[in-house]
C-alpha atoms as a PDB file:
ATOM      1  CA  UNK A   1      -9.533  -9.295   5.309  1.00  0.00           C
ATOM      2  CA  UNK A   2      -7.851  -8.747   1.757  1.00  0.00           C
ATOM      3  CA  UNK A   3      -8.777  -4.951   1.538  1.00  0.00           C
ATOM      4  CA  UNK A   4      -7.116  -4.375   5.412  1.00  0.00           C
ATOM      5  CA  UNK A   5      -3.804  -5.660   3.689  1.00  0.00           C
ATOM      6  CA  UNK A   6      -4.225  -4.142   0.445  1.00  0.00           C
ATOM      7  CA  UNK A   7      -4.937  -1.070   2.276  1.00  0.00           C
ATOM      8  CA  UNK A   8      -1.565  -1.779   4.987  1.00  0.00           C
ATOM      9  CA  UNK A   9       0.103  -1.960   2.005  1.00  0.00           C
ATOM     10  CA  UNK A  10      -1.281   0.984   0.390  1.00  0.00           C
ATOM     11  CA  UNK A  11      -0.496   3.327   3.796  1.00  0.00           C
ATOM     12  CA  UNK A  12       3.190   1.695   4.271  1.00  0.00           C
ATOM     13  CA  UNK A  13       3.674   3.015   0.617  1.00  0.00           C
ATOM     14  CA  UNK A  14       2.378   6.471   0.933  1.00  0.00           C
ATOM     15  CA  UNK A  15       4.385   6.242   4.178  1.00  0.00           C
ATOM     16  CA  UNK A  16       7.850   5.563   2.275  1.00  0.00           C
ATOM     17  CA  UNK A  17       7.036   7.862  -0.091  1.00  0.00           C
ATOM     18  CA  UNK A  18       6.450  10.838   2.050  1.00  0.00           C
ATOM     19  CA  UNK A  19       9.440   9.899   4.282  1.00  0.00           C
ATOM     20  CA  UNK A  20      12.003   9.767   1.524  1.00  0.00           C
ATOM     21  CA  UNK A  21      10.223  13.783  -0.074  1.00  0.00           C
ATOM     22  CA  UNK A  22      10.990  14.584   3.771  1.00  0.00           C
ATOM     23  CA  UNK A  23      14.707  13.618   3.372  1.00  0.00           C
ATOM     24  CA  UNK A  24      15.015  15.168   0.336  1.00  0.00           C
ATOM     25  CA  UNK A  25      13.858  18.420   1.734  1.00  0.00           C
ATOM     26  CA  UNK A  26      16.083  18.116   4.367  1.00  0.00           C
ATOM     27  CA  UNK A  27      19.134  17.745   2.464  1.00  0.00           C
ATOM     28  CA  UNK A  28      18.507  20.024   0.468  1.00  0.00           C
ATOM     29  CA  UNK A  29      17.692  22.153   3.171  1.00  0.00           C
ATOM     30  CA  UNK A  30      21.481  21.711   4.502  1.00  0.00           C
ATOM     31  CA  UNK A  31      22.687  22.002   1.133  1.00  0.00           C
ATOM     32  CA  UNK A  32      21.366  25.008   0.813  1.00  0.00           C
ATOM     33  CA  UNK A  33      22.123  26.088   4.315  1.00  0.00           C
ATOM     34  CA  UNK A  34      26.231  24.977   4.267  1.00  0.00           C
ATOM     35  CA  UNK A  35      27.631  24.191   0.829  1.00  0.00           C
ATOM     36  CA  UNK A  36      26.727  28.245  -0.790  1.00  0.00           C
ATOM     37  CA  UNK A  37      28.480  30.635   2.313  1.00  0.00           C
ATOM     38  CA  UNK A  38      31.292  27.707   3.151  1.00  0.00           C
ATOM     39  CA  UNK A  39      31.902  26.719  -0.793  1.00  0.00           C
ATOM     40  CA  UNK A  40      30.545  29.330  -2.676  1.00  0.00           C
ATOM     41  CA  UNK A  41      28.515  26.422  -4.563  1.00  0.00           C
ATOM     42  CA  UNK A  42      25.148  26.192  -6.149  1.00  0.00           C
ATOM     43  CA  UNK A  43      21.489  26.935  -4.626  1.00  0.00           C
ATOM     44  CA  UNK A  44      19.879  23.278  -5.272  1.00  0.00           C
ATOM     45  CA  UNK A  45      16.308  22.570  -6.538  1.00  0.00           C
ATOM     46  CA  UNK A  46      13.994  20.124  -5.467  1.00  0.00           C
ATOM     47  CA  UNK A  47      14.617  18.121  -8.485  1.00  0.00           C
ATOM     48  CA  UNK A  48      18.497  18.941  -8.734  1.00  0.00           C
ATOM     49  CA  UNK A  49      18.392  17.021  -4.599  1.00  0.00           C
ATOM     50  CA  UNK A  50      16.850  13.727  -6.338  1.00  0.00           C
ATOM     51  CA  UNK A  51      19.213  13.537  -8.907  1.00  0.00           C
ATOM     52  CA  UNK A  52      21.716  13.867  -6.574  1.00  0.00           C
ATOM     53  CA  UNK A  53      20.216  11.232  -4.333  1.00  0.00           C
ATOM     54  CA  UNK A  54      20.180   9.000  -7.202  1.00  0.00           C
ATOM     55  CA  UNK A  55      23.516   9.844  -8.545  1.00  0.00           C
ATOM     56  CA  UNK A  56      24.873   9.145  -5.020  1.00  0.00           C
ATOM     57  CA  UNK A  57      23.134   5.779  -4.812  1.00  0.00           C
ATOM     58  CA  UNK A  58      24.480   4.487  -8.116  1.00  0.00           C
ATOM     59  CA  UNK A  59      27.856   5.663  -7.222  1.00  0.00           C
ATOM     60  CA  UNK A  60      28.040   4.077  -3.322  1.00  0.00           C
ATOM     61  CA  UNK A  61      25.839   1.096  -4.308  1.00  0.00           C
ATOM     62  CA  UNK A  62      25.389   0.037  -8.143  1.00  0.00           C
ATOM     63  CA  UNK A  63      22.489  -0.736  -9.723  1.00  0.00           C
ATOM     64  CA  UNK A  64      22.962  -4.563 -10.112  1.00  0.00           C
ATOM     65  CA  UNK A  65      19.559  -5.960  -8.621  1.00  0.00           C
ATOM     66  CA  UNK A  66      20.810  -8.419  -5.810  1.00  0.00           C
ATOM     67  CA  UNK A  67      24.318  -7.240  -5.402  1.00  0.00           C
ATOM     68  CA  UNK A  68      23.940  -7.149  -1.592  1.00  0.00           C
ATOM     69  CA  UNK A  69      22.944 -10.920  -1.306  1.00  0.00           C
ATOM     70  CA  UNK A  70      27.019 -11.898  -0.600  1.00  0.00           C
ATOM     71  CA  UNK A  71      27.756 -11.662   3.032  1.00  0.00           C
ATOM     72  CA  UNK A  72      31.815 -10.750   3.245  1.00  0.00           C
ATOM     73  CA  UNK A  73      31.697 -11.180   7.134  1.00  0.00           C
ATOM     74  CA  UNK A  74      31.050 -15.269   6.628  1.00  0.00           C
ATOM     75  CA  UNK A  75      34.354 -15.164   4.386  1.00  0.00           C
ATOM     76  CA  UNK A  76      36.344 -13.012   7.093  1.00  0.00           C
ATOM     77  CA  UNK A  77      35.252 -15.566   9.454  1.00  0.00           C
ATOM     78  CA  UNK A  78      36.081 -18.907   8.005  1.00  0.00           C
ATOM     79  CA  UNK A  79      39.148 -17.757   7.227  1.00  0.00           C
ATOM     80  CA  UNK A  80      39.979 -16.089  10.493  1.00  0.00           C
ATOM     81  CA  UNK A  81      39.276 -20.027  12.191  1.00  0.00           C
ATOM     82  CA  UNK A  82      40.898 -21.593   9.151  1.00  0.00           C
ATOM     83  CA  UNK A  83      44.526 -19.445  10.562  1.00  0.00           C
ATOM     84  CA  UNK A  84      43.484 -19.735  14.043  1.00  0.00           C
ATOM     85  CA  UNK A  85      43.244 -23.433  13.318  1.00  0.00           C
ATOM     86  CA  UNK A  86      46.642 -24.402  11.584  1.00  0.00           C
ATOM     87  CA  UNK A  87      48.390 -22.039  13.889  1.00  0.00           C
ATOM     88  CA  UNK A  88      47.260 -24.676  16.735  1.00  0.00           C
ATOM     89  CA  UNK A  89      44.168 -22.756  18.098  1.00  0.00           C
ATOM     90  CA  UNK A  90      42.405 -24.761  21.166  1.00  0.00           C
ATOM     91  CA  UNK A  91      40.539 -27.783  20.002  1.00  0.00           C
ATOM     92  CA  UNK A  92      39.319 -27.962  16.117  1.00  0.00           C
ATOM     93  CA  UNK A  93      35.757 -27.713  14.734  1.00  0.00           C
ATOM     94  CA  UNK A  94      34.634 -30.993  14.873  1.00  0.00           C
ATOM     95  CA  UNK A  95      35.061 -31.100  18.483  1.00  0.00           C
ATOM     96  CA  UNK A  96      33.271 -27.601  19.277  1.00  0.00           C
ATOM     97  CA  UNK A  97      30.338 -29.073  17.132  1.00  0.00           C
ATOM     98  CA  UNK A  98      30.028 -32.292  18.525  1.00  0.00           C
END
């Protein structure tokens, strides 16, 4: 039973691995394809595609480990119902709970 989900894991790795190698290839692909007749940029590599991936994440993401954990929409919604309630919204929480 141990070695069907060591090897589950094992396939769902080798899965990942070979679907992020296809996206590479495919951006680079429309890098390739686009950026050198519209821009008159650079031909990219393989390995120039990955740093870019990787350069893109750090900029639109960070690197702090657990950065994401913060959920903004449960602060945009207390404090939409906080307003909604002092401007005399219909019935408070209490009684929508109760």
């Amino acid at each position: 039973m141990k070695a069907l989900n060591v090897l589950k894991y094992v396939g769902f790795g080798i899965l990942g691995i070979g679907f992020v190698i296809a996206l590479v290839f495919g951006v680079q692909a429309l890098w390739n394809w686009l950026i050198p007749e519209l821009f008159n940029g650079p031909v990219l590599t393989f390995w120039q595609t990955v740093g870019l991936f990787l350069l893109s994440k750090i900029l639109l993401t960070g690197v702090a480990p657990g950065s994401h954990k913060y959920n903004h929409k449960k602060d945009w919604k207390s404090s939409f119902r906080e307003k909604y309630h002092q401007q005399g919204g219909c019935g408070s929480m209490s009684e929508e709970k109760a």
